[in-house]
PDB file of N, CA and C in Angstrom:
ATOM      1  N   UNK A   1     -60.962 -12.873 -35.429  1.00  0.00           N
ATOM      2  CA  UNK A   1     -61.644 -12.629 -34.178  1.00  0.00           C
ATOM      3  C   UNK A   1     -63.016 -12.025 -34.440  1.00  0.00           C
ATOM      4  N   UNK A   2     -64.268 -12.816 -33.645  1.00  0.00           N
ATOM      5  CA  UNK A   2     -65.157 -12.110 -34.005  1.00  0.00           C
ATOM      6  C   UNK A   2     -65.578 -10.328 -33.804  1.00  0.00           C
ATOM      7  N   UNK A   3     -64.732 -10.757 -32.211  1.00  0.00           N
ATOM      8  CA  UNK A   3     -64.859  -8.943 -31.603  1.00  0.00           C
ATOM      9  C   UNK A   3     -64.445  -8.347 -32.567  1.00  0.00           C
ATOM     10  N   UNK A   4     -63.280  -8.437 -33.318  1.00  0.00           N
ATOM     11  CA  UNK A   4     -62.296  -7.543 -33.859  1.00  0.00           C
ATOM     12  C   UNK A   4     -63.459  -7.295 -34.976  1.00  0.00           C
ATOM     13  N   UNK A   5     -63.633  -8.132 -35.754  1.00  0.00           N
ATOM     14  CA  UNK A   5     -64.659  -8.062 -36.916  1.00  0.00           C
ATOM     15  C   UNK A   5     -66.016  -7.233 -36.363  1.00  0.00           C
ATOM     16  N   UNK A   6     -66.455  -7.062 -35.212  1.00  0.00           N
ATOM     17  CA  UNK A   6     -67.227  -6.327 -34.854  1.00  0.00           C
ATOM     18  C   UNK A   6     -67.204  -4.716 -34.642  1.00  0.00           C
ATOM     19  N   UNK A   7     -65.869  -4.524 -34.614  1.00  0.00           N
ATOM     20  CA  UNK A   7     -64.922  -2.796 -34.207  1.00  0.00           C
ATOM     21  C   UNK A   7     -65.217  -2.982 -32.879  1.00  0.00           C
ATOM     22  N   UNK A   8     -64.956  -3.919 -31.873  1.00  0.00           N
ATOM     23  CA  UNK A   8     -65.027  -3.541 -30.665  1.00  0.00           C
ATOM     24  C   UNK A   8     -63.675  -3.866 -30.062  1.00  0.00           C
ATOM     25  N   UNK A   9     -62.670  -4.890 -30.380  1.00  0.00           N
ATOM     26  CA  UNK A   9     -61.671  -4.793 -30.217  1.00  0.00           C
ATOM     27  C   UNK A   9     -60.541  -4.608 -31.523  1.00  0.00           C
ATOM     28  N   UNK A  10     -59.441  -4.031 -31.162  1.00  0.00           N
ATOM     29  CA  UNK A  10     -58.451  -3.236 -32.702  1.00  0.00           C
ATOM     30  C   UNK A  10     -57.229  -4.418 -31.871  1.00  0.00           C
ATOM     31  N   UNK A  11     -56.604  -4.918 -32.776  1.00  0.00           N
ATOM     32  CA  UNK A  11     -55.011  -5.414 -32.492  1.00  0.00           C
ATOM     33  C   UNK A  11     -53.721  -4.059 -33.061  1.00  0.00           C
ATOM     34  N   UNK A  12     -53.209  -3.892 -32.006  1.00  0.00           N
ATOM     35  CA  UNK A  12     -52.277  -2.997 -32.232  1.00  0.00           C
ATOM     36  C   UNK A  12     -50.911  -3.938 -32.179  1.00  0.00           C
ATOM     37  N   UNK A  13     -50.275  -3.374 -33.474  1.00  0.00           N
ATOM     38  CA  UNK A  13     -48.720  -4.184 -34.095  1.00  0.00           C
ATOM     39  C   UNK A  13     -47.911  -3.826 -32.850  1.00  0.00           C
ATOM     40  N   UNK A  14     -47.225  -5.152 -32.507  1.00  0.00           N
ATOM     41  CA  UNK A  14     -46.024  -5.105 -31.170  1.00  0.00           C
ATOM     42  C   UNK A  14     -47.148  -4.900 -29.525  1.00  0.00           C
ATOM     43  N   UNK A  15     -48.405  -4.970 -29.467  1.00  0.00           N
ATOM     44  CA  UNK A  15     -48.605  -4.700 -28.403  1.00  0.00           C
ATOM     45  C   UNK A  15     -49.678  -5.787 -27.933  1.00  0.00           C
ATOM     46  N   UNK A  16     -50.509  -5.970 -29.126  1.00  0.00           N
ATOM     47  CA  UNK A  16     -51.642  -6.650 -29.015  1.00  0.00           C
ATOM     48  C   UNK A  16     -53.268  -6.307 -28.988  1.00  0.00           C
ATOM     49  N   UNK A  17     -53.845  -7.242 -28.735  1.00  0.00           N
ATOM     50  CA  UNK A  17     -55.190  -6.545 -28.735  1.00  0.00           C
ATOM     51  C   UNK A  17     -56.087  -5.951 -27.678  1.00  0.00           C
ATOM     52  N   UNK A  18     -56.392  -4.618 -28.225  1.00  0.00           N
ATOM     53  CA  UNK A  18     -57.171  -3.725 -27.043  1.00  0.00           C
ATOM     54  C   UNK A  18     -58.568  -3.549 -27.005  1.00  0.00           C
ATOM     55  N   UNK A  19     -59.378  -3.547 -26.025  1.00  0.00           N
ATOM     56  CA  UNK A  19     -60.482  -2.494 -26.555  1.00  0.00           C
ATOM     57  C   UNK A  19     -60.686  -1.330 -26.721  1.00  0.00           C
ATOM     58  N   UNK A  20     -61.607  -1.268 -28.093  1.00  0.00           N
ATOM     59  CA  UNK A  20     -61.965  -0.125 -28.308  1.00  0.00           C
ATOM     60  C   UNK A  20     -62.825   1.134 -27.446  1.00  0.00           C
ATOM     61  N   UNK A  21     -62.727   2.011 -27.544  1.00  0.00           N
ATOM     62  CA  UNK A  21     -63.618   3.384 -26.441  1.00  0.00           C
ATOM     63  C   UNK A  21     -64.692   3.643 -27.226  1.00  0.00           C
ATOM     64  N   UNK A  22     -65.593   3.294 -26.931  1.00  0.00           N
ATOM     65  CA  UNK A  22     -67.108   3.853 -27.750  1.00  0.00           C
ATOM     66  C   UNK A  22     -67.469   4.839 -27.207  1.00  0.00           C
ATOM     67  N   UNK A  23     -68.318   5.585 -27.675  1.00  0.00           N
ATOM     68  CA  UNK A  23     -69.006   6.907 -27.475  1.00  0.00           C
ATOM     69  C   UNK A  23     -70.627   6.698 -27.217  1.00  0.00           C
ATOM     70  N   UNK A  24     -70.590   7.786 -26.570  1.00  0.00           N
ATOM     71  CA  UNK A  24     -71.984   7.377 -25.903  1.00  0.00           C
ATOM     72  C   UNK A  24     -73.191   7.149 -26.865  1.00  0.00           C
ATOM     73  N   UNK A  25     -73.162   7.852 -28.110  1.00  0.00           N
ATOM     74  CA  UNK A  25     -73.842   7.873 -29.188  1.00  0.00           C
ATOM     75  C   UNK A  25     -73.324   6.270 -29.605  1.00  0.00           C
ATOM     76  N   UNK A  26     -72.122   5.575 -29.824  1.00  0.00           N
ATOM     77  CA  UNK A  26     -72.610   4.276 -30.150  1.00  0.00           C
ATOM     78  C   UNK A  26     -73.252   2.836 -29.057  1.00  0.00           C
ATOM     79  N   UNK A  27     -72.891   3.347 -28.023  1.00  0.00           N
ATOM     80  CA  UNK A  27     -73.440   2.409 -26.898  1.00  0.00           C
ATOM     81  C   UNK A  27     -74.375   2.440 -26.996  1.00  0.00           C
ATOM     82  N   UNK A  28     -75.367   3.963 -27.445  1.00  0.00           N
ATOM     83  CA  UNK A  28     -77.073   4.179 -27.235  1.00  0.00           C
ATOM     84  C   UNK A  28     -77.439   2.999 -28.637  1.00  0.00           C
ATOM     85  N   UNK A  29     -76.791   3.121 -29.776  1.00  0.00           N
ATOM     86  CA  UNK A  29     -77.424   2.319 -30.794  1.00  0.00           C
ATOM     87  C   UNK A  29     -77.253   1.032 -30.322  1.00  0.00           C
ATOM     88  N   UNK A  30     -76.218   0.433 -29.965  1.00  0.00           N
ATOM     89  CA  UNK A  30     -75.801  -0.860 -29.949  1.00  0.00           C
ATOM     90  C   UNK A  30     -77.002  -1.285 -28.720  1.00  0.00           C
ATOM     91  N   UNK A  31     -77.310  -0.495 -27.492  1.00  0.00           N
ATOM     92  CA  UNK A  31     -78.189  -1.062 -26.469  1.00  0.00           C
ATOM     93  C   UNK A  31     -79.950  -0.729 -26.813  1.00  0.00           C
ATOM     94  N   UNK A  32     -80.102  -0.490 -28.448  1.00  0.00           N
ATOM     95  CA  UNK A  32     -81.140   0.060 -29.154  1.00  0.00           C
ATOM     96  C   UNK A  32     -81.616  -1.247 -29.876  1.00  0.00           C
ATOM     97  N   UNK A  33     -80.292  -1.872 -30.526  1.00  0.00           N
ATOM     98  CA  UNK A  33     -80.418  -2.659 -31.235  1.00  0.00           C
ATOM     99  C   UNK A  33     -80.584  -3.948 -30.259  1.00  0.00           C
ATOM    100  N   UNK A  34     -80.033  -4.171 -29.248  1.00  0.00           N
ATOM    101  CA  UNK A  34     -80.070  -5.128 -28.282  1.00  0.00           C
ATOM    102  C   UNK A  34     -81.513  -5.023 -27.767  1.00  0.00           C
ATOM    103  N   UNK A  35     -82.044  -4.100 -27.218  1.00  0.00           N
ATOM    104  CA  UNK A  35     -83.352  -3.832 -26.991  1.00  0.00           C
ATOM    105  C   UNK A  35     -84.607  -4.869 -27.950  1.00  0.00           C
ATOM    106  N   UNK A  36     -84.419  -4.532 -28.960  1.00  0.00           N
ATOM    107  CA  UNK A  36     -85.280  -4.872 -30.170  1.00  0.00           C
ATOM    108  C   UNK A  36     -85.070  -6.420 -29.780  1.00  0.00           C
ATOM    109  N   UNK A  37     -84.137  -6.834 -30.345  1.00  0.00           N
ATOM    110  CA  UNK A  37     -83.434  -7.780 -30.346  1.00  0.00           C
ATOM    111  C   UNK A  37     -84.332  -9.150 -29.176  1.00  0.00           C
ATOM    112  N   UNK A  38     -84.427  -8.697 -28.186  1.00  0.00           N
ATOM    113  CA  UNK A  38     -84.272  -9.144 -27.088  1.00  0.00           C
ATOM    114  C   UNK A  38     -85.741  -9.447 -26.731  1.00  0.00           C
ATOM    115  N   UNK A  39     -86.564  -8.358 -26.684  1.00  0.00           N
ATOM    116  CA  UNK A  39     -88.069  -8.221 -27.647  1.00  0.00           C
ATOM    117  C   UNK A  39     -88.453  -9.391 -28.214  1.00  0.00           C
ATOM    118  N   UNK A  40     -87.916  -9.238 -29.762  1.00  0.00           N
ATOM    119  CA  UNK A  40     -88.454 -10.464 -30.011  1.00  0.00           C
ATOM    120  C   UNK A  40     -88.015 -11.996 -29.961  1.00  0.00           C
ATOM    121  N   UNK A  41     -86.858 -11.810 -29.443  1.00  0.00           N
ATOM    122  CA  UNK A  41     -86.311 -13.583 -28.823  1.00  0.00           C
ATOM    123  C   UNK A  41     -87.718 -13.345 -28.059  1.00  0.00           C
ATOM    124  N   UNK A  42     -88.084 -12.284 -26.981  1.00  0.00           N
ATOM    125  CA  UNK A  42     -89.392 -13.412 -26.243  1.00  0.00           C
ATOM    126  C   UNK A  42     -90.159 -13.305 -26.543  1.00  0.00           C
ATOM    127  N   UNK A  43     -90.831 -12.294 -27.770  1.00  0.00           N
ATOM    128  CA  UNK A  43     -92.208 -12.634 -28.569  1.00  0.00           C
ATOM    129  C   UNK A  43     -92.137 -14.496 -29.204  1.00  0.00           C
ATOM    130  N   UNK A  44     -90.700 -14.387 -29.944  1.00  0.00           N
ATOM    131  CA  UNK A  44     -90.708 -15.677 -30.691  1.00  0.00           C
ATOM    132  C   UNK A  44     -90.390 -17.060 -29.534  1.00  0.00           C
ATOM    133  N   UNK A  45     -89.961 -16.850 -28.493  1.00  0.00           N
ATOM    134  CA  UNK A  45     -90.110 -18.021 -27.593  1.00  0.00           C
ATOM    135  C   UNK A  45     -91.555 -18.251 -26.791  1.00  0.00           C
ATOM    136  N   UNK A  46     -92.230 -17.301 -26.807  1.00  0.00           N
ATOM    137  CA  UNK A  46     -93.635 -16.844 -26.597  1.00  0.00           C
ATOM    138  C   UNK A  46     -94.698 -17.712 -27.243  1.00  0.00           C
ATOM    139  N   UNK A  47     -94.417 -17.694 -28.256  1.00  0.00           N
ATOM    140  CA  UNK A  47     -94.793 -18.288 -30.018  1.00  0.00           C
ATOM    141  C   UNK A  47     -94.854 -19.676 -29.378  1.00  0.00           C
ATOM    142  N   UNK A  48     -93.752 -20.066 -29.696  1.00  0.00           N
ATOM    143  CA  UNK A  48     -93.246 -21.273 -29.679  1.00  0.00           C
ATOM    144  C   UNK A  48     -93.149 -22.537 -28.374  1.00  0.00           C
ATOM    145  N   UNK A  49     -93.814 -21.790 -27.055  1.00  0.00           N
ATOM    146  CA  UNK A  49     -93.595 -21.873 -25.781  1.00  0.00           C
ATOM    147  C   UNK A  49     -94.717 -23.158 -25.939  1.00  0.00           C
ATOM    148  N   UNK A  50     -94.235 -24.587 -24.901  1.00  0.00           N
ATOM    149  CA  UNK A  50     -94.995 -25.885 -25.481  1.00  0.00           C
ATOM    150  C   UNK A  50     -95.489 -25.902 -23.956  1.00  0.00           C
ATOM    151  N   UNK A  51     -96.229 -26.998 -23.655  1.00  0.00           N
ATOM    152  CA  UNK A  51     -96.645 -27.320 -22.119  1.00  0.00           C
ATOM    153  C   UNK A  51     -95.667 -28.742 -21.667  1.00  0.00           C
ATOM    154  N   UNK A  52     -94.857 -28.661 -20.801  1.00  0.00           N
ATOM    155  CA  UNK A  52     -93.531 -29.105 -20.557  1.00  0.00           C
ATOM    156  C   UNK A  52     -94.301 -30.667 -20.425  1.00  0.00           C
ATOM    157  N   UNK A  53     -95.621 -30.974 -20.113  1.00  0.00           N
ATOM    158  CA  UNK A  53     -96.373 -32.106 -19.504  1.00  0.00           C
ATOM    159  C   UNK A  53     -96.762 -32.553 -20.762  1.00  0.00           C
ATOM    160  N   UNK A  54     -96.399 -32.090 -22.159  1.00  0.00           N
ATOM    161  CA  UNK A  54     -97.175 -32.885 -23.423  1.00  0.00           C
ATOM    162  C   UNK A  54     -95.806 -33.432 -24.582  1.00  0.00           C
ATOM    163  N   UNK A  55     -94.856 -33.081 -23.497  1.00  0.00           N
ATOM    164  CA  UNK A  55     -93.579 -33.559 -24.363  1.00  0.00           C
ATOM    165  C   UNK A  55     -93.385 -35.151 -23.978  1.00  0.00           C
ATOM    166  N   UNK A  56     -92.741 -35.850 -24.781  1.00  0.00           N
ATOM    167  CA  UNK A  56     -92.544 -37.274 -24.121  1.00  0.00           C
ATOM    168  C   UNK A  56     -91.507 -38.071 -24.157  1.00  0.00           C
TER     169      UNK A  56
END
């Protein structure tokens, strides 16, 4: 599972899989790193941005 491989969801034996409880200290990194992240998807679609009228 990718979640699981991420530590956001744990499989517990006989019950199944749960999510995990983050702490406010990891939500701040994870929505830190998303931040950045997110940034430059639109610097780099920015970049890359064509004129829709020269495609064919």
């Amino acid at each position: 599972m990718r979640v699981e491989a991420l530590g956001l969801v744990e499989r517990v034996p006989h019950v199944g899989a749960r999510v995990v409880t983050l702490t406010h200290r990891q939500l701040a990194e994870i929505y830190a790193v998303r931040e950045a992240l997110e940034g430059m998807a639109a610097r780099l679609a920015c970049a890359h941005i064509t004129d829709a009228r020269s495609i064919s």
